[in-house]
Protein backbone atom coordinates (compact mmCIF):
# COMPACT_ATOMS: atom_id res chain seq x y z
CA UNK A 1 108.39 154.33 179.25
CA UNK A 2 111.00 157.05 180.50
CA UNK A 3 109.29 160.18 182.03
CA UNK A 4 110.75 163.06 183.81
CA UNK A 5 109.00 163.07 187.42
CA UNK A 6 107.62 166.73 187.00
CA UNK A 7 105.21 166.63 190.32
CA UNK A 8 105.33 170.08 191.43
CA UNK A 9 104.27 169.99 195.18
CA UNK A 10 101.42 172.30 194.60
CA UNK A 11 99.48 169.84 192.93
CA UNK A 12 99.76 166.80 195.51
CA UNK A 13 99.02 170.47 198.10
CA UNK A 14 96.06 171.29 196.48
CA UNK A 15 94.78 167.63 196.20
CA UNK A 16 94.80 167.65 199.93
CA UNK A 17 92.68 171.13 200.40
CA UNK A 18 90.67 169.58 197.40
CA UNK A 19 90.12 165.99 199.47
CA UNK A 20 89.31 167.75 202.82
CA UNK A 21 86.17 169.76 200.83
CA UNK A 22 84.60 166.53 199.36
CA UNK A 23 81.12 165.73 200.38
CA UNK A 24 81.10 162.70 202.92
CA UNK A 25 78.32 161.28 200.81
CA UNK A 26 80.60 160.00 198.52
CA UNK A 27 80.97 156.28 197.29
CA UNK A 28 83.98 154.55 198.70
CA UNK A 29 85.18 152.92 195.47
CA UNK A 30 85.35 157.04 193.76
CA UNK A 31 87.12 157.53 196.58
CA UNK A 32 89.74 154.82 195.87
CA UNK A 33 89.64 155.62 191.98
CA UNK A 34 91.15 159.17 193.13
CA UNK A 35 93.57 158.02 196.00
CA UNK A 36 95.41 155.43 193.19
CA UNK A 37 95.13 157.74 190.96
CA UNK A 38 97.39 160.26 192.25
CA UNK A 39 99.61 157.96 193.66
CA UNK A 40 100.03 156.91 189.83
CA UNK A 41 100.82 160.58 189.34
CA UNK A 42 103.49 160.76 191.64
CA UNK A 43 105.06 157.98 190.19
CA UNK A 44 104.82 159.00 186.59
CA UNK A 45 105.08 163.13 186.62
CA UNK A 46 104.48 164.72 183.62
CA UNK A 47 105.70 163.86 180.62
CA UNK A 48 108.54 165.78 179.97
CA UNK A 49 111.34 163.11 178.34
CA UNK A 50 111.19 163.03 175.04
CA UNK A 51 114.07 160.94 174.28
CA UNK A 52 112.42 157.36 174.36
CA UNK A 53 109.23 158.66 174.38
CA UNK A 54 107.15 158.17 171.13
CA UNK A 55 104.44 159.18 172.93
CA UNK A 56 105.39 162.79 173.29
CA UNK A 57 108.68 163.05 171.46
CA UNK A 58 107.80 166.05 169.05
CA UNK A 59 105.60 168.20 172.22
CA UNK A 60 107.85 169.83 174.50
CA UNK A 61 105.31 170.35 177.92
CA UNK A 62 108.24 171.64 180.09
CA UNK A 63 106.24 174.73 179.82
CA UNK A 64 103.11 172.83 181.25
CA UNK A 65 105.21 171.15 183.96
CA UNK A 66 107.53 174.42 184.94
CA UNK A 67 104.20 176.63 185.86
CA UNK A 68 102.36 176.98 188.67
CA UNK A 69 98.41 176.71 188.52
CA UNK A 70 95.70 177.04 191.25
CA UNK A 71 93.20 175.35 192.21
CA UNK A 72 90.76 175.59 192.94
CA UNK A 73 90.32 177.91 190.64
CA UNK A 74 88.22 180.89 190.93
CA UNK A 75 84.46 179.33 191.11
CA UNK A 76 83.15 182.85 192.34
CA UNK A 77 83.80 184.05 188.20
CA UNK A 78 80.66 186.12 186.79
CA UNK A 79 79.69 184.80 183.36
CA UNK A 80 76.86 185.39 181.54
CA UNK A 81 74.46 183.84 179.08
CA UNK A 82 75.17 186.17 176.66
CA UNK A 83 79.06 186.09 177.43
CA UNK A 84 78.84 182.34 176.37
CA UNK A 85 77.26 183.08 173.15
CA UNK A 86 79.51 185.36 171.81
CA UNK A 87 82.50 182.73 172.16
CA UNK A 88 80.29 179.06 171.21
CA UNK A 89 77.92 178.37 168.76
CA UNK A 90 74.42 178.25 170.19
CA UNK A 91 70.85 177.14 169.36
CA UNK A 92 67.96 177.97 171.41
CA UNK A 93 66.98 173.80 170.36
CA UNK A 94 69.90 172.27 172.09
CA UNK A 95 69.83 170.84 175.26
CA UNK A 96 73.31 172.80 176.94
CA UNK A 97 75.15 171.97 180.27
CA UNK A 98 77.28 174.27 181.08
CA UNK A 99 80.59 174.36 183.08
CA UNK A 100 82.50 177.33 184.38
CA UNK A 101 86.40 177.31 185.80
CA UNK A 102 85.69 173.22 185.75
CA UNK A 103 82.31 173.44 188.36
CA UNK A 104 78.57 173.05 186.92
CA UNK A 105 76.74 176.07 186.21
CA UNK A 106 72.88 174.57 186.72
CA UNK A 107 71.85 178.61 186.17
CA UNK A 108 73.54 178.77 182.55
CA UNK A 109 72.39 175.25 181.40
CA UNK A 110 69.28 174.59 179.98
CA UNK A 111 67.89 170.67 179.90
CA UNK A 112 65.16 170.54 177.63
CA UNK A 113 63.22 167.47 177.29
CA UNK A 114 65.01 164.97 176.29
CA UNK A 115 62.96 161.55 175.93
CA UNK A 116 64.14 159.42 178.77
CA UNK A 117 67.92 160.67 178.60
CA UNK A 118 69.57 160.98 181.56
CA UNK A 119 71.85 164.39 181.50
CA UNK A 120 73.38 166.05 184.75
CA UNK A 121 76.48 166.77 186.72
CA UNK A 122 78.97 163.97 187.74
CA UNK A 123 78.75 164.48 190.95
CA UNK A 124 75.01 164.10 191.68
CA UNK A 125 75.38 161.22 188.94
CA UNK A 126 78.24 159.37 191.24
CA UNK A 127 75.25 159.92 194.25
CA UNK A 128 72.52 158.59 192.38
CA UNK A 129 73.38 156.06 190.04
CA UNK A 130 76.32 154.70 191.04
CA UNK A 131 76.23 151.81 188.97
CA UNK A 132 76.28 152.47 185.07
CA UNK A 133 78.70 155.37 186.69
CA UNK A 134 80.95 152.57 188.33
CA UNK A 135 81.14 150.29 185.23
CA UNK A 136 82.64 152.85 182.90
CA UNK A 137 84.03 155.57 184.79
CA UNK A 138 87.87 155.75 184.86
CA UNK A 139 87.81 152.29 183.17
CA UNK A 140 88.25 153.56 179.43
CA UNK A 141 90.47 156.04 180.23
CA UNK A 142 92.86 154.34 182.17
CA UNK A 143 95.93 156.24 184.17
CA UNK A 144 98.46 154.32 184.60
CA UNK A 145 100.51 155.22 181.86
CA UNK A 146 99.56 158.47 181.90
CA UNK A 147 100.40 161.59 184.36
CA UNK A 148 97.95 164.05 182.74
CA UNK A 149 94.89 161.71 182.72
CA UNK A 150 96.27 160.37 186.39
CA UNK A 151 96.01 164.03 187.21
CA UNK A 152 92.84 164.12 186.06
CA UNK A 153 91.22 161.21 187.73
CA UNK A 154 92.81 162.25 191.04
CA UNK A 155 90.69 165.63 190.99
CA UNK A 156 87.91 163.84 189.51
CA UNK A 157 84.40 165.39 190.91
CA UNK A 158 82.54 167.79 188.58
CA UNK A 159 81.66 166.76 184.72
CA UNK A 160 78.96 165.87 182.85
CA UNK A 161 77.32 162.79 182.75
CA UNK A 162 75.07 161.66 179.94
CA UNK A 163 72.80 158.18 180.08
CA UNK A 164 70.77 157.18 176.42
CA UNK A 165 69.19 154.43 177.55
CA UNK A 166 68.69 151.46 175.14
CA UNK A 167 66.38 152.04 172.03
CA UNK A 168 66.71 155.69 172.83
CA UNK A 169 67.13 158.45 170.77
CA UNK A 170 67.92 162.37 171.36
CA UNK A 171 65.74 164.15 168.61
CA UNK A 172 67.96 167.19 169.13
CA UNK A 173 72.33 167.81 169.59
CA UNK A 174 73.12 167.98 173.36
CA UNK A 175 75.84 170.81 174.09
CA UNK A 176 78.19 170.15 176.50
CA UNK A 177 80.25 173.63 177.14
CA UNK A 178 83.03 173.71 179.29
CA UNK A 179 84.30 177.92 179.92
CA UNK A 180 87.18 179.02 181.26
CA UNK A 181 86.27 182.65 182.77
CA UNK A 182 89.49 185.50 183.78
CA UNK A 183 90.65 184.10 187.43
CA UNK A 184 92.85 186.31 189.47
CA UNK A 185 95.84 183.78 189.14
CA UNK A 186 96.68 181.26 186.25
CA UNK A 187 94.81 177.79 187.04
CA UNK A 188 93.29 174.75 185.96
CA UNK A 189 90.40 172.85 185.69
CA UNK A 190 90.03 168.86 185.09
CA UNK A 191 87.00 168.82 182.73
CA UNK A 192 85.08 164.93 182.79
CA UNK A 193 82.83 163.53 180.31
CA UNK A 194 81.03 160.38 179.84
CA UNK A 195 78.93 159.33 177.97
CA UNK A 196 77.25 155.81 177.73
CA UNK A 197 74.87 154.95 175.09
CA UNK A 198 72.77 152.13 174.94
CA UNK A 199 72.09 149.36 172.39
CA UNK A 200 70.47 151.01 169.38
CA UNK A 201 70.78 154.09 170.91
CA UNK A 202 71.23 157.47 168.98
CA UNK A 203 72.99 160.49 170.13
CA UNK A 204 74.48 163.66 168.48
CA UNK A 205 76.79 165.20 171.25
CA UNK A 206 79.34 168.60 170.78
CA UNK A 207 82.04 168.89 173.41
CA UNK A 208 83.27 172.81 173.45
CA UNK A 209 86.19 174.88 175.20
CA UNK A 210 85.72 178.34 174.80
CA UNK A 211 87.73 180.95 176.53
CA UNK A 212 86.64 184.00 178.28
CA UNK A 213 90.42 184.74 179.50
CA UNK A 214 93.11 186.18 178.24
CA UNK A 215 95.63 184.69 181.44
CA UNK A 216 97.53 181.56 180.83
CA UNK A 217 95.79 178.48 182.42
CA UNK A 218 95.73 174.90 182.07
CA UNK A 219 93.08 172.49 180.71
CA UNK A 220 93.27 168.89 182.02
CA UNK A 221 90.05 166.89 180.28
CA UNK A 222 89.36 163.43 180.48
CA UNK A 223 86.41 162.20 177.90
CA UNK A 224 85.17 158.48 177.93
CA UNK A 225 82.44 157.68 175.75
CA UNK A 226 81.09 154.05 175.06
CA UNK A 227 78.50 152.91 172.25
CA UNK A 228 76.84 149.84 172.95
CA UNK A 229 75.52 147.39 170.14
CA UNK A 230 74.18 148.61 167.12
CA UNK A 231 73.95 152.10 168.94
CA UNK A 232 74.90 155.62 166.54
CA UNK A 233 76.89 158.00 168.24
CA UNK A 234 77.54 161.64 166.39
CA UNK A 235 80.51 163.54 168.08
CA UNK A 236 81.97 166.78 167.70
CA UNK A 237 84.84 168.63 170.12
CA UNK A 238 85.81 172.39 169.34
CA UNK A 239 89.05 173.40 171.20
CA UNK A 240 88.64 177.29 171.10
CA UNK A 241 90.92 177.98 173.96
CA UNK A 242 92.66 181.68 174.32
CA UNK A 243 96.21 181.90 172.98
CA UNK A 244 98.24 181.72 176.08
CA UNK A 245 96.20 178.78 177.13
CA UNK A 246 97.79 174.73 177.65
CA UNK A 247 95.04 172.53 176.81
CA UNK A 248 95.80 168.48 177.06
CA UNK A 249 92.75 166.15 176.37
CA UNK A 250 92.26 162.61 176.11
CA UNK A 251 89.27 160.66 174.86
CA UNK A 252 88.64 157.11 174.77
CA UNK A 253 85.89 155.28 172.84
CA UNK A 254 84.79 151.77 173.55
CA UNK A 255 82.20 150.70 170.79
CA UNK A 256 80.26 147.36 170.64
CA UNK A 257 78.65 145.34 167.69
CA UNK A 258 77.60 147.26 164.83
CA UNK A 259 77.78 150.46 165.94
CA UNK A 260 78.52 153.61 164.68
CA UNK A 261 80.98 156.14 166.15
CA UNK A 262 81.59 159.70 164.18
CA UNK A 263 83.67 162.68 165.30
CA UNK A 264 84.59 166.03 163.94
CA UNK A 265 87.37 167.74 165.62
CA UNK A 266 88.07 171.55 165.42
CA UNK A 267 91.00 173.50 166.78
CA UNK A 268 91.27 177.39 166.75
CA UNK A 269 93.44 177.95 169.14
CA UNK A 270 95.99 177.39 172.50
CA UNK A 271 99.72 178.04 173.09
CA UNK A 272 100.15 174.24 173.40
CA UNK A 273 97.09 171.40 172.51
CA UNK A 274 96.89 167.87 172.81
CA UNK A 275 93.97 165.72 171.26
CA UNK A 276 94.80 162.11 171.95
CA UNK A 277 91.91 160.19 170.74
CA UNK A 278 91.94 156.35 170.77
CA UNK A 279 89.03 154.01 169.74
CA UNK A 280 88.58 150.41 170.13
CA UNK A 281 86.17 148.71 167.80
CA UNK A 282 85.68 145.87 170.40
CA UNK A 283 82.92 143.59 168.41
CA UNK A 284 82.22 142.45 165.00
CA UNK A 285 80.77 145.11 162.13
CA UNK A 286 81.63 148.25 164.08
CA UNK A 287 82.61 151.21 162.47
CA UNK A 288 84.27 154.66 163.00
CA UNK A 289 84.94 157.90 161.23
CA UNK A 290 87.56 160.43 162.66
CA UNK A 291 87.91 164.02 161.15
CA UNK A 292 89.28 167.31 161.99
CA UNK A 293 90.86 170.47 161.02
CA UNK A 294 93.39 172.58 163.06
CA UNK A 295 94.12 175.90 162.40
CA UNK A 296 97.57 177.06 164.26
CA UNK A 297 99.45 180.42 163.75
CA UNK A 298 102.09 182.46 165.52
CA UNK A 299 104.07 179.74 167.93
CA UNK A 300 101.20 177.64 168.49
CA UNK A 301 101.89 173.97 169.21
CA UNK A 302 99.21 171.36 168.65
CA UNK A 303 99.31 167.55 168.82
CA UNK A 304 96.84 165.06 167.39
CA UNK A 305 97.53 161.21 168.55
CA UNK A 306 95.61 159.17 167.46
CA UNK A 307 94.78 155.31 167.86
CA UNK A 308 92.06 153.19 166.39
CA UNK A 309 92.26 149.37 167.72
CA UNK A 310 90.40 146.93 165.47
CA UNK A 311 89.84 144.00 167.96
CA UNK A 312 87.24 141.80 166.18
CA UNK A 313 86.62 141.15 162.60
CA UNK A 314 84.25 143.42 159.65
CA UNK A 315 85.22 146.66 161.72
CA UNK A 316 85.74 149.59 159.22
CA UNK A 317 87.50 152.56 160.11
CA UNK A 318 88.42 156.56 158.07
CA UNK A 319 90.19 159.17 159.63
CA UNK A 320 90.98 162.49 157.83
CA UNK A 321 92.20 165.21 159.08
CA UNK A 322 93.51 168.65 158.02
CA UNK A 323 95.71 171.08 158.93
CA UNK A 324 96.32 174.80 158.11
CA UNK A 325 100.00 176.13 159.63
CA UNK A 326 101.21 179.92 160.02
CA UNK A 327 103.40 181.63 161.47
CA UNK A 328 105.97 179.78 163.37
CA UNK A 329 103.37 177.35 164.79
CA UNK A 330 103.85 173.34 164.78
CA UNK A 331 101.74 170.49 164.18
CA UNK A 332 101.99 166.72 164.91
CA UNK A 333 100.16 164.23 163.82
CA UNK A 334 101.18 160.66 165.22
CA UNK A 335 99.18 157.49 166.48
CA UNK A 336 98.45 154.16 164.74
CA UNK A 337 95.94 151.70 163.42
CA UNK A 338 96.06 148.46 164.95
CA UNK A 339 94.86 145.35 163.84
CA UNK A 340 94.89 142.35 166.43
CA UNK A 341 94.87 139.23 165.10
CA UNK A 342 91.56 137.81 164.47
CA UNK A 343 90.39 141.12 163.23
CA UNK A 344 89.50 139.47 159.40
CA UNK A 345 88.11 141.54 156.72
CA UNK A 346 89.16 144.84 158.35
CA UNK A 347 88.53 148.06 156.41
CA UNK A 348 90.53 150.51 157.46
CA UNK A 349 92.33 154.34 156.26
CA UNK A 350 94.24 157.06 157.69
CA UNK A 351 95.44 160.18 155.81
CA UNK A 352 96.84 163.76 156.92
CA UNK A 353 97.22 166.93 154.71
CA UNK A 354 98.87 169.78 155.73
CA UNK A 355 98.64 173.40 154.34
CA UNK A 356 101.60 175.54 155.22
CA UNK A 357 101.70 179.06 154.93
CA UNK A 358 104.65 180.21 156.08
CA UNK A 359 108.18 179.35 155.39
CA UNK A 360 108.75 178.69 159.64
CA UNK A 361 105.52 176.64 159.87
CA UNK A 362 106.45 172.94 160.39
CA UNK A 363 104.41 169.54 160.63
CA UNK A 364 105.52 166.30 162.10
CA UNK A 365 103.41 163.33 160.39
CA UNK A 366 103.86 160.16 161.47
CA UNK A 367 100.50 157.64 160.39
CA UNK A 368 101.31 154.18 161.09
CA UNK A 369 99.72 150.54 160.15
CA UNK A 370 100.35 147.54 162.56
CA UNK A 371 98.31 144.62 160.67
CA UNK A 372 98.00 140.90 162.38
CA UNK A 373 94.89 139.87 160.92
CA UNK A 374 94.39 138.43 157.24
CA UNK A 375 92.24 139.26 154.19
CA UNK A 376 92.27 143.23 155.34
CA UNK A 377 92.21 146.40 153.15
CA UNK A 378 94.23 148.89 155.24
CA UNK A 379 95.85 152.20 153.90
CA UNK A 380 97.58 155.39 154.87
CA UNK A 381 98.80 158.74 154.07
CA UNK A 382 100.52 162.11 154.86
CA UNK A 383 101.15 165.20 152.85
CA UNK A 384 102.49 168.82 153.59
CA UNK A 385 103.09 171.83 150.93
CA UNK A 386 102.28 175.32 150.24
CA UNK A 387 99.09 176.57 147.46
CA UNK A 388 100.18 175.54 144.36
CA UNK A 389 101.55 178.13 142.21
CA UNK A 390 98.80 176.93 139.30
CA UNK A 391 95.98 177.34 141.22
CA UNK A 392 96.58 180.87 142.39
CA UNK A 393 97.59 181.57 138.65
CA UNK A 394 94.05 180.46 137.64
CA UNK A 395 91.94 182.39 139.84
CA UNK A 396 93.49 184.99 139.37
CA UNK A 397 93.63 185.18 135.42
CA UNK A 398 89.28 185.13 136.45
CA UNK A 399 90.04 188.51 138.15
CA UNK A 400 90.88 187.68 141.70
CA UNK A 401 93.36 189.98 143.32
CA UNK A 402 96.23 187.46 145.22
CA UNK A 403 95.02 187.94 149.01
CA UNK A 404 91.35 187.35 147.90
CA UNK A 405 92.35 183.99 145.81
CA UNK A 406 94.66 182.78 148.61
CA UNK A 407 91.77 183.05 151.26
CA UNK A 408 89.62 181.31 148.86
CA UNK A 409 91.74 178.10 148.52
CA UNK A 410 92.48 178.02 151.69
CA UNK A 411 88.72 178.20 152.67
CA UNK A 412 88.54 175.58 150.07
CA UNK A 413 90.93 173.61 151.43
CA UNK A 414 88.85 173.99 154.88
CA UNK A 415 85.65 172.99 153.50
CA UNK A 416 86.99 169.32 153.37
CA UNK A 417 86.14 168.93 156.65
CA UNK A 418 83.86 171.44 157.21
CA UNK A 419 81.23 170.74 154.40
CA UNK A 420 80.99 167.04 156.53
CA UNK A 421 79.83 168.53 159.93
CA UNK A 422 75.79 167.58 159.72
CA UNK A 423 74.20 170.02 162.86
CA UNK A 424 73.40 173.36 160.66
CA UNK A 425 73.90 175.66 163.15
CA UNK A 426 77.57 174.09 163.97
CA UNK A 427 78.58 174.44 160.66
CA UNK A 428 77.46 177.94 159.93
CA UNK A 429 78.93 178.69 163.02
CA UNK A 430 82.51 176.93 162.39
CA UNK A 431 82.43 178.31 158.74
CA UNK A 432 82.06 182.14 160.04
CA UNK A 433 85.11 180.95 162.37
CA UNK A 434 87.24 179.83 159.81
CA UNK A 435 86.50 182.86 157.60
CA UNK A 436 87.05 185.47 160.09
CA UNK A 437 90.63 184.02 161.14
CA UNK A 438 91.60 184.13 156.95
CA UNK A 439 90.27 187.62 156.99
CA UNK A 440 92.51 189.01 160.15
CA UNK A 441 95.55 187.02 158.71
CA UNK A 442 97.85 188.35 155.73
CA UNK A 443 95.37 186.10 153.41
CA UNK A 444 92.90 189.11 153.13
CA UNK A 445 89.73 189.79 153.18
CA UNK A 446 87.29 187.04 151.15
CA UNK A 447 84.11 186.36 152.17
């Protein structure tokens, strides 16, 4: 696959200054992992070619690839409790670990009980338990066809690490909040998650970037999360990055038999976002359910890809996801749904809708089947338009000035996704989000 080698030399610079600080406690194979990992970097650059490159051929990261960011980047940043609060949704039940400019904050997070799970930083993780660590790390998400997760992995250290051992189950959501705070240059942080949870395990996880800056910087994150058999994982990732922010994430999901994988994505903001997502139902009866809802205005840019591999047969898969466009922003919406052969009785459907609001909003939807399997039920779908003219005409014959019936449909519209989102507090929270953006836009002021 064609890729323009974009290595800027501050990168494979700061790797060194980064190497030279690690603790000498280290493992040798992490060590390794990060050494072929940023050779892999060199060799593939960012992505930058977009002829020949389905991958990335409506997302234009020149912008990405032509700045400069530090690291590391400014660890001595004063945040506060209450600074986090005001920017992520919060309940004083959740277990939180929080993350600051990309290093572990062990004075804002607060570990409650939680019944045998195992929840700290990567680091002491690597130290400690080396082998569930060793298994999955940097084996789900795998670099060598890509630069930004190669990037990643080369810088990997700090992240969170979360263990449900089998039969487990975490009573309460586990917050896993990863702040960017103002630096005194633009940088960049290389966020890691994984998660591993065991057979008939049960786990409700939400994965947030908030923003505390208004300076351009970049997010690199790297999320691996595998659900062993019969195990019910409940995911949720809020990209609430500042405008001028780059944000590029990939996640990988590895599920076993008969489990249960859910996710909810939100986006509210970012000058340029990536959410590449790819599952692989990898045993029989395993099932997944992808949804989301992006919100883009001015020139934002964001790009969902996303995969779902059906490798063995009975797997059943839904994604649906939403998106509402203004301004002169852009949305993509690409991947595919794969069925290898063998994978019988599959069950599986993909749909995007768009909402555009402005004339100079445009979407790029591309869903895709690739079936080798027999006796499956697969489907897809993509639509993009404006409020219908009908609609607006109703609610307003009932009284409704235009702004306030525009906001309402759109909210409507919103609640698609919204209205499925099972932690309380989340959804109040993500429903006061979604309000207060209609009522700063032209929409008005509905409530």
């Amino acid at each position: 696959m064609p890729h323009a080698l974009a290595t800027p030399d501050s990168y494979l610079t700061d790797f060194r200054t980064f190497e030279t600080n690690l603790p000498d406690e280290g493992p040798d194979w992490i060590r390794e992992v990060r050494q072929q990992a940023l050779a892999r970097f060199r060799e593939l650059g960012f992505p930058t070619a977009r002829r020949g490159n389905e991958k990335w051929k409506y997302t234009n990261v020149g912008p990405i690839a032509d700045a400069t960011f530090s690291y590391p980047f400014d660890a001595g940043a004063e945040v506060s409790l209450s600074d986090i609060r005001s920017v992520a949704p919060w309940d004083d039940g959740w277990a939180t670990v929080v993350f600051v400019n990309g290093r572990y904050s062990p004075a804002l997070s607060t570990i409650v009980a939680l019944d045998g799970v195992q929840v700290t930083n990567l680091e002491e993780a690597v130290r400690a338990d080396g082998d569930v660590i060793e298994r999955h790390l940097a084996r789900h998400a795998t670099y060598e066809d890509d630069g930004f997760t190669a990037l990643n992995t080369a810088f990997l250290r700090d992240g969170a690490f979360v263990h449900v051992p089998e039969g487990e189950s975490l009573q309460s959501p586990l917050h896993l909040i990863f702040v960017t705070a103002e630096g005194a240059e633009p940088g960049v942080s290389y966020p890691r998650t994984l998660i591993v949870a065991g057979a008939r395990s049960e786990l409700t996880v939400i994965e947030s970037y908030v923003s505390l800056s208004s300076s351009r910087y970049l997010t690199d994150a790297v999320t691996e999360i595998v659900v062993g058999d019969g195990a019910q994982v409940e995911h949720y990732k809020l990209l609430l990055e500042s405008e001028g922010a780059f944000h590029v994430a990939v996640s990988r999901v590895h599920q076993g038999e008969d489990s249960v994988f859910s996710s909810t994505f939100y986006a509210r903001g970012a000058a340029i976002a990536r959410n590449d997502i790819q599952v692989l139902l990898d045993a029989p009866g395993s099932s997944c359910t992808l949804n989301g809802l992006y919100m883009t205005s001015g020139s934002q840019h964001i790009d969902n890809y996303i995969n779902i591999e059906h490798a063995k047969p009975h797997g059943t898969s839904r994604l649906f996801y939403k998106g509402i466009l203004d301004g002169e922003s852009k949305a993509v919406f690409g991947g595919t749904v794969l069925v290898r052969p063998g994978a019988d009785k599959t069950d599986a459907h993909q749909e995007d809708k768009n909402l555009l609001l402005s004339e100079k909003a445009e979407v790029a939807s591309k869903p895709s089947l690739e079936i080798y399997a027999d006796d499956v039920k697969c489907g897809h779908g993509a639509t993009a338009g404006t409020i219908a003219e009908d609609a607006i005409f109703y609610m307003r014959s009932r009284g409704l000035d235009l702004e306030t019936a525009t906001a309402f449909l759109i909210k409507g519209f919103a609640s698609g996704i919204l209205d499925k989102v099972r932690v309380q507090p989340l959804r109040a929270f993500l429903e006061k989000l979604t309000t207060k953006a209609l009522w700063g836009s032209r929409f008005g002021q509905a409530s």
